[in-house]
PDB file of N, CA and C in Angstrom:
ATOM      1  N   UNK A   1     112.322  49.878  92.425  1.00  0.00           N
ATOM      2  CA  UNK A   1     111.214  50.800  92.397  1.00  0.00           C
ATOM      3  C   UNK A   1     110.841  51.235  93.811  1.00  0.00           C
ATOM      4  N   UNK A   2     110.905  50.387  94.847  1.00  0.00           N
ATOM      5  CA  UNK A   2     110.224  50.011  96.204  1.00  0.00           C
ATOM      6  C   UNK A   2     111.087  51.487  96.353  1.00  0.00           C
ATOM      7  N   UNK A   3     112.942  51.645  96.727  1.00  0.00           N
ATOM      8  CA  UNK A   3     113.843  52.271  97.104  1.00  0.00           C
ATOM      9  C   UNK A   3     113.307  53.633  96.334  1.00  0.00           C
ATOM     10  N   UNK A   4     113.154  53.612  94.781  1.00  0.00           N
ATOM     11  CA  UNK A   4     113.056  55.377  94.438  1.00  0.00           C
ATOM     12  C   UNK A   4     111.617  55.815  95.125  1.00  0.00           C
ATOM     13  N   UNK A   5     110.366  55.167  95.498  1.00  0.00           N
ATOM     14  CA  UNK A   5     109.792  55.880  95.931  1.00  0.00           C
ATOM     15  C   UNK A   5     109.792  55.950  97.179  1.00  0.00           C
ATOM     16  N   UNK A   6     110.617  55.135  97.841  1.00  0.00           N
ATOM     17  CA  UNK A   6     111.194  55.938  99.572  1.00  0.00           C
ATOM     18  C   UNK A   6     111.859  56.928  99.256  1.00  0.00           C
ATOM     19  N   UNK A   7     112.665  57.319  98.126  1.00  0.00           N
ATOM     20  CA  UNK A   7     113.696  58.656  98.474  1.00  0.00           C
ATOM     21  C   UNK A   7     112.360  59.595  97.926  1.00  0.00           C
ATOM     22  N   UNK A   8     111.085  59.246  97.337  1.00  0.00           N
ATOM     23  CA  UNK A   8     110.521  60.415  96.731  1.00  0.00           C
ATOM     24  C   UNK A   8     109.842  60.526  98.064  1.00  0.00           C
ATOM     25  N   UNK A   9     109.394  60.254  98.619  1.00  0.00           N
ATOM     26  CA  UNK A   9     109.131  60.163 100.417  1.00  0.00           C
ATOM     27  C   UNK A   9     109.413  60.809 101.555  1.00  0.00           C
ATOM     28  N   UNK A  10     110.941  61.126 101.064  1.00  0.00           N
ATOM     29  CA  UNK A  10     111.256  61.564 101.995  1.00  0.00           C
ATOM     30  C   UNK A  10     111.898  62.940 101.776  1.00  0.00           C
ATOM     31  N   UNK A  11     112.099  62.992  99.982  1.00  0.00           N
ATOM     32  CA  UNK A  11     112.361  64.233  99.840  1.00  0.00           C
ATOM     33  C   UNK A  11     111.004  64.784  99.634  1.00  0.00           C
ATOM     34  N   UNK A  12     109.725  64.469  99.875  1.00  0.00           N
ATOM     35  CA  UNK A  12     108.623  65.392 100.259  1.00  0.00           C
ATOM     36  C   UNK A  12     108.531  65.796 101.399  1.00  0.00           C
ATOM     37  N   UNK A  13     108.595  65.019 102.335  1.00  0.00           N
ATOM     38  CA  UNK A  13     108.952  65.186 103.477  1.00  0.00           C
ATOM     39  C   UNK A  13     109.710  66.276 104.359  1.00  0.00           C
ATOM     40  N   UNK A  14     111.507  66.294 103.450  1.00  0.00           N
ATOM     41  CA  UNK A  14     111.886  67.399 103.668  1.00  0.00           C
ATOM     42  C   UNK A  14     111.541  68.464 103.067  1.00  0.00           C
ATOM     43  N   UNK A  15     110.736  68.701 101.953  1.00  0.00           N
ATOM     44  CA  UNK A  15     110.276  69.872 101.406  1.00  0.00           C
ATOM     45  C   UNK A  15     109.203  70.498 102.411  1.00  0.00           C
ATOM     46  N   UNK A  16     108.180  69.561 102.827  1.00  0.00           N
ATOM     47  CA  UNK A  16     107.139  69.648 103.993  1.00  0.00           C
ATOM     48  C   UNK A  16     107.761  70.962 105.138  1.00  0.00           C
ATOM     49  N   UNK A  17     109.060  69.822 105.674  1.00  0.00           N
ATOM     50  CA  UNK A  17     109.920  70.582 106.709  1.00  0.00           C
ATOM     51  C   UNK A  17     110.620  71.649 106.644  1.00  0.00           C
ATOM     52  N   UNK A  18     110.900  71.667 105.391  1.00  0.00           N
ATOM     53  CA  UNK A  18     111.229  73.009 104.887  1.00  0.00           C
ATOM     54  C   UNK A  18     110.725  74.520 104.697  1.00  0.00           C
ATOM     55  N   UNK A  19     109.530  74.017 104.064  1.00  0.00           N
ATOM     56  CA  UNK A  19     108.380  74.915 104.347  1.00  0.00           C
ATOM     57  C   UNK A  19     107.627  75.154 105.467  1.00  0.00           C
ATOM     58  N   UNK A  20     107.261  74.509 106.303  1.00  0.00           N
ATOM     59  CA  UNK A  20     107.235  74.998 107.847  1.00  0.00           C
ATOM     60  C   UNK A  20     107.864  76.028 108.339  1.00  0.00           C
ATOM     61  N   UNK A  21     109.209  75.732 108.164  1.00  0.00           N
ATOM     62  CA  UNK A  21     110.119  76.083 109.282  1.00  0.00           C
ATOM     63  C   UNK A  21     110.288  77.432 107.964  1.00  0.00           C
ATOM     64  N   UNK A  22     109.615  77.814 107.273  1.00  0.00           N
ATOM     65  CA  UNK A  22     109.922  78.846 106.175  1.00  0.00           C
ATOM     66  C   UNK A  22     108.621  79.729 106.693  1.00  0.00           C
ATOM     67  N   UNK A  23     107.849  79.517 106.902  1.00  0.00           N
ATOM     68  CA  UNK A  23     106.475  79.944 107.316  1.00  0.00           C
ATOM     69  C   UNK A  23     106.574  80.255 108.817  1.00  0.00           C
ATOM     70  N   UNK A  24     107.506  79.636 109.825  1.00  0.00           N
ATOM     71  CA  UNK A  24     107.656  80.494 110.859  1.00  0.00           C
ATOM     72  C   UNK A  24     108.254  80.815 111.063  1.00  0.00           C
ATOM     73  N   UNK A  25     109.702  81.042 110.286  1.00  0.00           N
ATOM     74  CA  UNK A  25     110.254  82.017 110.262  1.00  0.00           C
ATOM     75  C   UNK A  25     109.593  83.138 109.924  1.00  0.00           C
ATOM     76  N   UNK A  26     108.941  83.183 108.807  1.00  0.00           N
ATOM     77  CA  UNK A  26     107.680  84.513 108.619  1.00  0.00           C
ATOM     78  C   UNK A  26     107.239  85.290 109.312  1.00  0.00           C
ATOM     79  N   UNK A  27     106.454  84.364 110.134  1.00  0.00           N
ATOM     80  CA  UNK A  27     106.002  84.691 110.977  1.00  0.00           C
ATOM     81  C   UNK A  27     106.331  85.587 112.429  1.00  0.00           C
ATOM     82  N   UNK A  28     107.584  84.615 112.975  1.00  0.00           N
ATOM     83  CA  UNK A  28     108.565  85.223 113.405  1.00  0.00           C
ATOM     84  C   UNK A  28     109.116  86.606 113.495  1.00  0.00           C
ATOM     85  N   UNK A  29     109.580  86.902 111.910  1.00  0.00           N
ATOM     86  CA  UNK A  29     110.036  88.244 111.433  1.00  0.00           C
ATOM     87  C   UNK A  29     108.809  89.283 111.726  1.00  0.00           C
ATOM     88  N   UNK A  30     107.328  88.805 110.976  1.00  0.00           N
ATOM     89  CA  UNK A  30     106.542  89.624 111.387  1.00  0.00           C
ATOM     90  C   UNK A  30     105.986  90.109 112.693  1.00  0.00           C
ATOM     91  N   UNK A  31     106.243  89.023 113.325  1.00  0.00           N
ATOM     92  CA  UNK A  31     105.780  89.551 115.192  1.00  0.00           C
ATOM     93  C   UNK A  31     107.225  90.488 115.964  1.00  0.00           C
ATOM     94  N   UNK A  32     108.435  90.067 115.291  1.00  0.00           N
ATOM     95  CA  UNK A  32     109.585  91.298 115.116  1.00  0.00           C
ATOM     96  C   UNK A  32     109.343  92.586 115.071  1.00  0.00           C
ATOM     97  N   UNK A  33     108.890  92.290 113.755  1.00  0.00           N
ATOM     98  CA  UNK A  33     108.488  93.784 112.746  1.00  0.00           C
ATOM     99  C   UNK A  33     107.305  94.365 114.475  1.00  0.00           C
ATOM    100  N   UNK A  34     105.921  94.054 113.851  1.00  0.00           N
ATOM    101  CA  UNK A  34     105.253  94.540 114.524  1.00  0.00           C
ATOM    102  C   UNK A  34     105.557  95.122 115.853  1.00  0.00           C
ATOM    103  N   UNK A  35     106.452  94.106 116.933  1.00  0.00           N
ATOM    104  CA  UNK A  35     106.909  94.535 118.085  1.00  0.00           C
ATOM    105  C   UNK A  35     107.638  96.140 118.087  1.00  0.00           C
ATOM    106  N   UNK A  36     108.684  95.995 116.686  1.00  0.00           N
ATOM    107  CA  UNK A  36     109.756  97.182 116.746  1.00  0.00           C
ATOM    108  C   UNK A  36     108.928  98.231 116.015  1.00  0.00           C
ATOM    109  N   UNK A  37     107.456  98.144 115.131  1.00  0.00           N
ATOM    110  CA  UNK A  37     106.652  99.504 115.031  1.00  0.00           C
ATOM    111  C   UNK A  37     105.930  99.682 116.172  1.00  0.00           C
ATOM    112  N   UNK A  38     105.811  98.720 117.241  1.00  0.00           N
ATOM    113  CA  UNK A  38     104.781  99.427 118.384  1.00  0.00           C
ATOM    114  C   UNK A  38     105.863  99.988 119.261  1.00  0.00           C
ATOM    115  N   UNK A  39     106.866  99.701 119.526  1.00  0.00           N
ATOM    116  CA  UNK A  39     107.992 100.761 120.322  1.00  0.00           C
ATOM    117  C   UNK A  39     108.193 101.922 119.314  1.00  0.00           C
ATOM    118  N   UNK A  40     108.519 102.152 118.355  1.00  0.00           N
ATOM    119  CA  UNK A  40     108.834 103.368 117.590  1.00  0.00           C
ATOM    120  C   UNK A  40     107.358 104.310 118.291  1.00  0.00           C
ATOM    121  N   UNK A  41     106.132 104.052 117.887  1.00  0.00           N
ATOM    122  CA  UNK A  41     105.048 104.638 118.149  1.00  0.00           C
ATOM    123  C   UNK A  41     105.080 105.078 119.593  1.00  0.00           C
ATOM    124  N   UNK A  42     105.495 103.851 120.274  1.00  0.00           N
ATOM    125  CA  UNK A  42     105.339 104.317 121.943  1.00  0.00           C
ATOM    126  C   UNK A  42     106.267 105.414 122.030  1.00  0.00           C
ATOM    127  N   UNK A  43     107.553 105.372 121.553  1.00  0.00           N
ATOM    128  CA  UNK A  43     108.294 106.242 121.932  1.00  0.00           C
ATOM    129  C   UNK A  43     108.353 107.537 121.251  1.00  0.00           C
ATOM    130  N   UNK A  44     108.189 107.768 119.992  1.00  0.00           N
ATOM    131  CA  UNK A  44     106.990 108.957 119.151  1.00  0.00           C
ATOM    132  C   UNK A  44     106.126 109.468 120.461  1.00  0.00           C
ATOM    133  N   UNK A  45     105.376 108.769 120.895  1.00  0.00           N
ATOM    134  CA  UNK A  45     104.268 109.382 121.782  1.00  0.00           C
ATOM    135  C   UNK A  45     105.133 109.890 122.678  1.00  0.00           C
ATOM    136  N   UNK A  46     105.627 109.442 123.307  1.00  0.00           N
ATOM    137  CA  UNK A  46     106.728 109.820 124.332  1.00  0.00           C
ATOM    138  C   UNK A  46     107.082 110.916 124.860  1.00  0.00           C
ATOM    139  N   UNK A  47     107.641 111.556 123.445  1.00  0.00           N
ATOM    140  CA  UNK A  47     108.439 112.821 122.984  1.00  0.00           C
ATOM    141  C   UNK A  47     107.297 114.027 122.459  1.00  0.00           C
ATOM    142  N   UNK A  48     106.444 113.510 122.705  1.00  0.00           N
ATOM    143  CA  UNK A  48     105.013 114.486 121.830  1.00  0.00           C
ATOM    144  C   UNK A  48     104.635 114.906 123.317  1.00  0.00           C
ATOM    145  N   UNK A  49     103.766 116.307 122.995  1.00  0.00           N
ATOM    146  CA  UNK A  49     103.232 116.839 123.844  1.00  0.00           C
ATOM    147  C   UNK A  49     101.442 116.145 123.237  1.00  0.00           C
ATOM    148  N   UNK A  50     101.347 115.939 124.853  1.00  0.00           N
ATOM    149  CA  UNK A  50      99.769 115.103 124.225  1.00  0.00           C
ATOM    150  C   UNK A  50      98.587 115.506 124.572  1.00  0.00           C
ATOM    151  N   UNK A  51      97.707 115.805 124.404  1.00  0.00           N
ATOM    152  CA  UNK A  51      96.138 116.590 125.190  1.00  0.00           C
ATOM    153  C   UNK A  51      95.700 115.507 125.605  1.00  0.00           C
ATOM    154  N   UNK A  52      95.777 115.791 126.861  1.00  0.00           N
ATOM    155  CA  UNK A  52      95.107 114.186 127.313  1.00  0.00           C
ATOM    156  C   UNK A  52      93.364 114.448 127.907  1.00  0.00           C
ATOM    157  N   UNK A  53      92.454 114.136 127.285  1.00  0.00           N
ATOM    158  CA  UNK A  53      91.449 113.809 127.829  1.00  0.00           C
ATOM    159  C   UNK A  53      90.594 112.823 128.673  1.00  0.00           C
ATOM    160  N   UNK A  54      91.172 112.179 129.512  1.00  0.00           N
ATOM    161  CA  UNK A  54      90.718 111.228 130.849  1.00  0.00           C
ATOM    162  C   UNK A  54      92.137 110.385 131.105  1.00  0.00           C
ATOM    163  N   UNK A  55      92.225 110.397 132.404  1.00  0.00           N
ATOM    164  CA  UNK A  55      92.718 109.248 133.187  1.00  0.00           C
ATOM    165  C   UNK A  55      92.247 108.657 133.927  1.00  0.00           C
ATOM    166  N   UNK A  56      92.614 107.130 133.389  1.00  0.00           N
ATOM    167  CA  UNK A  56      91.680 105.866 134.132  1.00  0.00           C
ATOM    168  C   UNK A  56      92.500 105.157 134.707  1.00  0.00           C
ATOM    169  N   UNK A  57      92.290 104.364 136.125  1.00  0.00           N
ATOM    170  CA  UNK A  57      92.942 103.148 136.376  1.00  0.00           C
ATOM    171  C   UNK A  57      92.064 102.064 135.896  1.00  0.00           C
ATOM    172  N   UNK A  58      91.034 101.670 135.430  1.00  0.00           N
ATOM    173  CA  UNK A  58      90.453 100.677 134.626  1.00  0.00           C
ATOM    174  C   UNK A  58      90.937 100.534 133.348  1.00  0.00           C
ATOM    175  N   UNK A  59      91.405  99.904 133.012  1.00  0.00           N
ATOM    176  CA  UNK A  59      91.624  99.903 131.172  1.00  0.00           C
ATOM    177  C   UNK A  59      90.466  99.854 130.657  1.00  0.00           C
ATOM    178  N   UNK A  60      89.377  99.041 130.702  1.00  0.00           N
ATOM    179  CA  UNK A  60      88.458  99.011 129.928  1.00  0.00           C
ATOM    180  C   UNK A  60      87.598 100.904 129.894  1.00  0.00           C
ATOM    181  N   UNK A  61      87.586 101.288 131.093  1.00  0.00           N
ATOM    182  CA  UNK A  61      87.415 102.569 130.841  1.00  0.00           C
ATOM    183  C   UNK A  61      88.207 103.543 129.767  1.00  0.00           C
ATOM    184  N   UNK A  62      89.354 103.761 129.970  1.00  0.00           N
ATOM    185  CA  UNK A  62      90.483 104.115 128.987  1.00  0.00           C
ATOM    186  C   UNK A  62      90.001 103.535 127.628  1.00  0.00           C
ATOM    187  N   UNK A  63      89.642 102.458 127.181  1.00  0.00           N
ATOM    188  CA  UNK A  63      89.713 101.834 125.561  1.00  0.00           C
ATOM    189  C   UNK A  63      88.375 103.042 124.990  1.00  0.00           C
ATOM    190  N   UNK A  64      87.568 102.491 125.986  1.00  0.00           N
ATOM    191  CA  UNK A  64      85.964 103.389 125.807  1.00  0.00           C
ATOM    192  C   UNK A  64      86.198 104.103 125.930  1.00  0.00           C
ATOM    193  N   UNK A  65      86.773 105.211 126.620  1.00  0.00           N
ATOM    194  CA  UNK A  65      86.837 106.380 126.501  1.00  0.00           C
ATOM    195  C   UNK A  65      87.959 107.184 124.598  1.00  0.00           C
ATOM    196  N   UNK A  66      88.720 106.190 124.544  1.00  0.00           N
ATOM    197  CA  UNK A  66      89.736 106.512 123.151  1.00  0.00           C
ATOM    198  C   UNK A  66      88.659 106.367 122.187  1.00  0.00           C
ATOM    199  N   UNK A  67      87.999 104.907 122.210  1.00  0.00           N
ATOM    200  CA  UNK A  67      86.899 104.933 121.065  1.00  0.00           C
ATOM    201  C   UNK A  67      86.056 105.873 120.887  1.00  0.00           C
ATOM    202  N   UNK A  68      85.352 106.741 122.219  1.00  0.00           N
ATOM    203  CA  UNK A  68      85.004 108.010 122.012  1.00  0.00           C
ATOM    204  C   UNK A  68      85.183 108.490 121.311  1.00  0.00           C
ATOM    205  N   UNK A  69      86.605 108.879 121.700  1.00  0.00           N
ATOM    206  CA  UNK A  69      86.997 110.381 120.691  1.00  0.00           C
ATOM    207  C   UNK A  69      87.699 109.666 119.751  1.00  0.00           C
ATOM    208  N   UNK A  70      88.113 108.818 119.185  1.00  0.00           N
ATOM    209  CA  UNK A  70      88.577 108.415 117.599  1.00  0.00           C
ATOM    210  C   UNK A  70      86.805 108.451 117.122  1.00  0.00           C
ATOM    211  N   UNK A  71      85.599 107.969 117.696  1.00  0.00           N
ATOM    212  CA  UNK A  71      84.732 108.043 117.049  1.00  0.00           C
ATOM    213  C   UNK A  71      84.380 109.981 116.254  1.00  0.00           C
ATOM    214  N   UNK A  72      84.703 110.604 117.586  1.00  0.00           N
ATOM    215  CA  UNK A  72      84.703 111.835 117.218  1.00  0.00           C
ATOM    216  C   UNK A  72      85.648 112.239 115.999  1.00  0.00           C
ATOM    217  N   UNK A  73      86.956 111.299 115.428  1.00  0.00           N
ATOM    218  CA  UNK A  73      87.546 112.093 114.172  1.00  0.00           C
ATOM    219  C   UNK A  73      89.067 112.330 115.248  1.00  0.00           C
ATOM    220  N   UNK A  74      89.233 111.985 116.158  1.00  0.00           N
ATOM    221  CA  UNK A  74      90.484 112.359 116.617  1.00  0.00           C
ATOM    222  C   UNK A  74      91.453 111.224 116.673  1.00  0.00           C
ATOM    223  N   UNK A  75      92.893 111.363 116.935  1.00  0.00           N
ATOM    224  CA  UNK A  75      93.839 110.201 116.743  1.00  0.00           C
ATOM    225  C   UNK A  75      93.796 109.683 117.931  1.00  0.00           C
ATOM    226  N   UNK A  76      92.844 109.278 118.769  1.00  0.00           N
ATOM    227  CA  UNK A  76      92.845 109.208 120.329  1.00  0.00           C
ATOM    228  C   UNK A  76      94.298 107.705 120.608  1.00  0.00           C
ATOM    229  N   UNK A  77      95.165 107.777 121.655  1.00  0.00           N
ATOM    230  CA  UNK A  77      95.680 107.151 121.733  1.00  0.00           C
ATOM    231  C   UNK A  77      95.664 106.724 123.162  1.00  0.00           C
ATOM    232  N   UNK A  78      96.007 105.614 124.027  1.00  0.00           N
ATOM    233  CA  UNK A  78      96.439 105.329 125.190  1.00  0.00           C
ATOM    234  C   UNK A  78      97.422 105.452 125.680  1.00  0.00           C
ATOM    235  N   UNK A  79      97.955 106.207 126.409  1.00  0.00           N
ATOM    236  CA  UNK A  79      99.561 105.991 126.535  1.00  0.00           C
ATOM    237  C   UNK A  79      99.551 105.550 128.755  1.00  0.00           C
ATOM    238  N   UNK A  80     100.897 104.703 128.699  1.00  0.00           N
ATOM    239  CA  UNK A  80     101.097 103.986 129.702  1.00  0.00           C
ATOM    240  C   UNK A  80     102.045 104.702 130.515  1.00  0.00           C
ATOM    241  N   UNK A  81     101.577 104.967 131.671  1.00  0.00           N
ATOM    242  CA  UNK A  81     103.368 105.735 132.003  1.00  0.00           C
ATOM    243  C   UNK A  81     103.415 104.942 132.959  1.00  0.00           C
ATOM    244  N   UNK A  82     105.050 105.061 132.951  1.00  0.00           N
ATOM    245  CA  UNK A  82     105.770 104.115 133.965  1.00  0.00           C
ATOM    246  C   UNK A  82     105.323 104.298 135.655  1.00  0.00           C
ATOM    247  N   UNK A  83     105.626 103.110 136.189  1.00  0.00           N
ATOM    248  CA  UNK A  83     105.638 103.775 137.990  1.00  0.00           C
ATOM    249  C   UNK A  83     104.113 104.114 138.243  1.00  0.00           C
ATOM    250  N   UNK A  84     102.936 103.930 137.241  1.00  0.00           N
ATOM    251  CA  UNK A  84     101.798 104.151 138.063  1.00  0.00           C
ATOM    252  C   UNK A  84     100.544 103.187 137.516  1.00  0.00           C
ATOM    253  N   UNK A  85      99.839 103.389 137.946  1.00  0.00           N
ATOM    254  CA  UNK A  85      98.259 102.260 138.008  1.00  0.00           C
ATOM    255  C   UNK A  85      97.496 103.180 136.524  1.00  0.00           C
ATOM    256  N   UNK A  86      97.880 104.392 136.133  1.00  0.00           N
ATOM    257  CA  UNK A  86      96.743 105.098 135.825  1.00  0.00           C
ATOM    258  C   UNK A  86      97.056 104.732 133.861  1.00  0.00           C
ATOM    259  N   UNK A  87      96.275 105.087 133.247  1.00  0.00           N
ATOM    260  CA  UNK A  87      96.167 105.410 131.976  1.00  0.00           C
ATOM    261  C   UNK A  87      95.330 106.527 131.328  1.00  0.00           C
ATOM    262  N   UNK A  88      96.509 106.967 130.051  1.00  0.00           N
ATOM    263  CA  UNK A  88      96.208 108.799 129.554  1.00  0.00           C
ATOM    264  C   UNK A  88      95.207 107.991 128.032  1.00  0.00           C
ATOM    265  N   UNK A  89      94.230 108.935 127.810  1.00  0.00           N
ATOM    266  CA  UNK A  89      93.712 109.284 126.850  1.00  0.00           C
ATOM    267  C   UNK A  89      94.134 110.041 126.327  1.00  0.00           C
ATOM    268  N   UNK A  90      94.896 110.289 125.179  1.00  0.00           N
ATOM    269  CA  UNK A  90      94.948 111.413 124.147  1.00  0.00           C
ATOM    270  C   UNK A  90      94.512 111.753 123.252  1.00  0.00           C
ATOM    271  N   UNK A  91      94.204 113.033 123.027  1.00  0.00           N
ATOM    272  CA  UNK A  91      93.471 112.988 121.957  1.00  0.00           C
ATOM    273  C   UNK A  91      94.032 113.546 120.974  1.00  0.00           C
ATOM    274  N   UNK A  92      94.544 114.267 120.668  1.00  0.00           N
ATOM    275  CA  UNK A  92      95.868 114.769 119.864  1.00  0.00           C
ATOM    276  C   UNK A  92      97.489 114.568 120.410  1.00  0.00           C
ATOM    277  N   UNK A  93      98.368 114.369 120.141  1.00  0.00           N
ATOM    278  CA  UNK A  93      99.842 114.861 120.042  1.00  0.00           C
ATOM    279  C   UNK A  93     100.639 115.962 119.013  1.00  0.00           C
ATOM    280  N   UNK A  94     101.243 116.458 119.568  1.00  0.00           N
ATOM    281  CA  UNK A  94     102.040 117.062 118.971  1.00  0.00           C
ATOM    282  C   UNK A  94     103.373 117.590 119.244  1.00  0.00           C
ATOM    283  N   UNK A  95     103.997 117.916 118.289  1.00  0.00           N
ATOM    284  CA  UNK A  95     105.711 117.742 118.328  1.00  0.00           C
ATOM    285  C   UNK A  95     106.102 119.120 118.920  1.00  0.00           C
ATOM    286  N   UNK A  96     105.182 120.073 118.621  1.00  0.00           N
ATOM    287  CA  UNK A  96     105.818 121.739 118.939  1.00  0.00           C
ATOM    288  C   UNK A  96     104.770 121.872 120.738  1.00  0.00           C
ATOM    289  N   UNK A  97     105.385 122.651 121.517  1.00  0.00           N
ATOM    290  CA  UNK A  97     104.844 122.926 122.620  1.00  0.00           C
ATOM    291  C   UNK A  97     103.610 123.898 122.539  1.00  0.00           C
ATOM    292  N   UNK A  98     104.335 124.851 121.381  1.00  0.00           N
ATOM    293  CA  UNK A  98     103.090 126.077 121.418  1.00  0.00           C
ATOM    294  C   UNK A  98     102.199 125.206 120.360  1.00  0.00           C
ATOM    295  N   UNK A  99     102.200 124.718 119.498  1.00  0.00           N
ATOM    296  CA  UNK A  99     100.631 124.199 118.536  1.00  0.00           C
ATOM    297  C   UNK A  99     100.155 123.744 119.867  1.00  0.00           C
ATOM    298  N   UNK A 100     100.632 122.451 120.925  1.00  0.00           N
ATOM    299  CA  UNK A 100      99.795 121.862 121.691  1.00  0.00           C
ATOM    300  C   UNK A 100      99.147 122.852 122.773  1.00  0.00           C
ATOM    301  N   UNK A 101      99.798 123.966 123.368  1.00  0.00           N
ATOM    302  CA  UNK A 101      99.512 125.328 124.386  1.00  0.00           C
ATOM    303  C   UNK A 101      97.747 125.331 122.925  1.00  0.00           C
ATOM    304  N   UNK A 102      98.428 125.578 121.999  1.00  0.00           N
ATOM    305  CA  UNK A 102      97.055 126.468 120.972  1.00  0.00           C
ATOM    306  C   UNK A 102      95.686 125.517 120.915  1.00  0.00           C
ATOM    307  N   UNK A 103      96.709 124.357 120.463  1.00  0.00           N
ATOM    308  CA  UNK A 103      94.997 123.294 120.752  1.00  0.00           C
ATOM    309  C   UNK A 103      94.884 122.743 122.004  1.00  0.00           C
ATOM    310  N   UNK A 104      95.177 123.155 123.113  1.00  0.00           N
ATOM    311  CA  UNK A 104      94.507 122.762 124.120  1.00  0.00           C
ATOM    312  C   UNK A 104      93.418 124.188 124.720  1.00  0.00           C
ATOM    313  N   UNK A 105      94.012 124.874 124.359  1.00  0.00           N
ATOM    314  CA  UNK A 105      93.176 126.177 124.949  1.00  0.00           C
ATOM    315  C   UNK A 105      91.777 126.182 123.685  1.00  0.00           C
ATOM    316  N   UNK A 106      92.075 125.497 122.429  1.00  0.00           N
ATOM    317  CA  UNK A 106      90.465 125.660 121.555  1.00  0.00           C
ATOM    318  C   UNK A 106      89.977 124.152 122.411  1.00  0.00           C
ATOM    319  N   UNK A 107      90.715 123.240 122.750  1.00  0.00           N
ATOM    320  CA  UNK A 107      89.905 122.047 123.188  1.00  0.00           C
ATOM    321  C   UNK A 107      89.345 122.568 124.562  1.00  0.00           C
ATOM    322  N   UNK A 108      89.739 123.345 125.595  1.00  0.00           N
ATOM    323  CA  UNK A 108      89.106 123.646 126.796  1.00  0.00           C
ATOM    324  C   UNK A 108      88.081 124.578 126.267  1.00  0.00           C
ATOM    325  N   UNK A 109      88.227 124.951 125.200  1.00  0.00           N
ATOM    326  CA  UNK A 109      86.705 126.097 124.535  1.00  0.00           C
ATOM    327  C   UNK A 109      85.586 125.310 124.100  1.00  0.00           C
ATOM    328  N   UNK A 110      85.920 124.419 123.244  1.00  0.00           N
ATOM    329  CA  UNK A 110      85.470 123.333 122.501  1.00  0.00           C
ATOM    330  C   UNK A 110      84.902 122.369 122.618  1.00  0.00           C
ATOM    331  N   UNK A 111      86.143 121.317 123.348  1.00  0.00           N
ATOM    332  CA  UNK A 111      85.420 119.778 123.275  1.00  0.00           C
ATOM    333  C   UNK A 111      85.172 119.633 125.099  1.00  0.00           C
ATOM    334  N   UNK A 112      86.507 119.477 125.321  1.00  0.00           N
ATOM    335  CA  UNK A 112      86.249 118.943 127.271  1.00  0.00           C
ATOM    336  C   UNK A 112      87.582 119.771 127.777  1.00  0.00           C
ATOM    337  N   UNK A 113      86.891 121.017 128.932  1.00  0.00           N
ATOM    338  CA  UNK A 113      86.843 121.873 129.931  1.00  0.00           C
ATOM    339  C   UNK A 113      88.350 121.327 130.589  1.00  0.00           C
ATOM    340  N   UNK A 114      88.359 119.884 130.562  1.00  0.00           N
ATOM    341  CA  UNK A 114      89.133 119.695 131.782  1.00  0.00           C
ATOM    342  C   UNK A 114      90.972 118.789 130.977  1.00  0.00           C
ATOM    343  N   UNK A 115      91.029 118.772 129.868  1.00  0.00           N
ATOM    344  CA  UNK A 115      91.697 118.543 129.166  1.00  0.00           C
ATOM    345  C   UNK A 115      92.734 119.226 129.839  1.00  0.00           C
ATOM    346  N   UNK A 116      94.487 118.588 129.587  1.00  0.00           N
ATOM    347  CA  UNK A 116      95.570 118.536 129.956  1.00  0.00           C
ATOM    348  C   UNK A 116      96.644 118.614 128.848  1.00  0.00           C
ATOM    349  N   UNK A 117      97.715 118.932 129.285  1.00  0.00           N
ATOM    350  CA  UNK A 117      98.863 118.087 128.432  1.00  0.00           C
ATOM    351  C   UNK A 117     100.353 117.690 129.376  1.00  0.00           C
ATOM    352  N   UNK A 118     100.108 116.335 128.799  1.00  0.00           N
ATOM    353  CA  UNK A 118     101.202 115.751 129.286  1.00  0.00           C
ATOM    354  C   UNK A 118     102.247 115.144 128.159  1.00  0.00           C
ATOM    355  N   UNK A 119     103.876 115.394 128.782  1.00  0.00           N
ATOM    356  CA  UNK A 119     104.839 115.064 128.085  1.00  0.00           C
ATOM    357  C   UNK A 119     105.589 114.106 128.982  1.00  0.00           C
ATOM    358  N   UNK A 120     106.163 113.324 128.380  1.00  0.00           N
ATOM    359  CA  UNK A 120     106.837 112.174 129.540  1.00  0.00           C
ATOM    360  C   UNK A 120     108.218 112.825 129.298  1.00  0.00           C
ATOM    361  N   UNK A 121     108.944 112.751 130.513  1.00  0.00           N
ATOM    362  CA  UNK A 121     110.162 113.386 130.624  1.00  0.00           C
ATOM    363  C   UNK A 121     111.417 111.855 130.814  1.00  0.00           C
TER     364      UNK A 121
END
């Protein structure tokens, strides 16, 4: 009796270990996943022409300033460019040059005067 409930012991045991190592693998995959949708997005942004409304070298300025304008209803995003200290606010992207030429000239009518667009090359 003593012997079957050591093997029931230890095959809980390995079930225990099993499931762990099943759960971070999970986990694993999901911090994968997540990593390879935040590059798709970065690089989406990339290729977009973007209205950028402020550049900050503070980040915390930059976050506050995106929450702004997502508070306003816009897709405000941060984008990072290489080789410098600064960070873009965007407030729209877009894929065609002339929509972004069209909404930046109603956003310099509109929202903020001093609005841009930048495309990373």
């Amino acid at each position: 009796m003593a012997e079957w409930l050591a093997k029931q012991d230890s095959v809980r045991v390995a079930d225990s270990i099993r499931q762990v190592q099943e759960q971070l693998l999970a986990l694993e995959a999901a911090r994968l996943d997540s990593i390879r949708v935040a590059e798709e997005a970065r690089e989406a942004l990339a290729t977009q022409y973007n209205i950028i409304v402020g550049s900050f070298v503070t980040p915390e300025y930059a976050i506050a300033w995106a929450e702004e304008f997502r508070s306003r209803g816009y897709d405000a995003k941060i984008i990072r460019p290489e080789n410098t200290r600064f960070e873009l606010v965007s407030a729209e992207s877009h894929p065609n040059p002339g929509r972004a030429v069209t909404r930046l000239e109603q956003f310099r009518d509109t929202v903020l005067i001093d609005a841009w667009i930048y495309r990373k090359r």
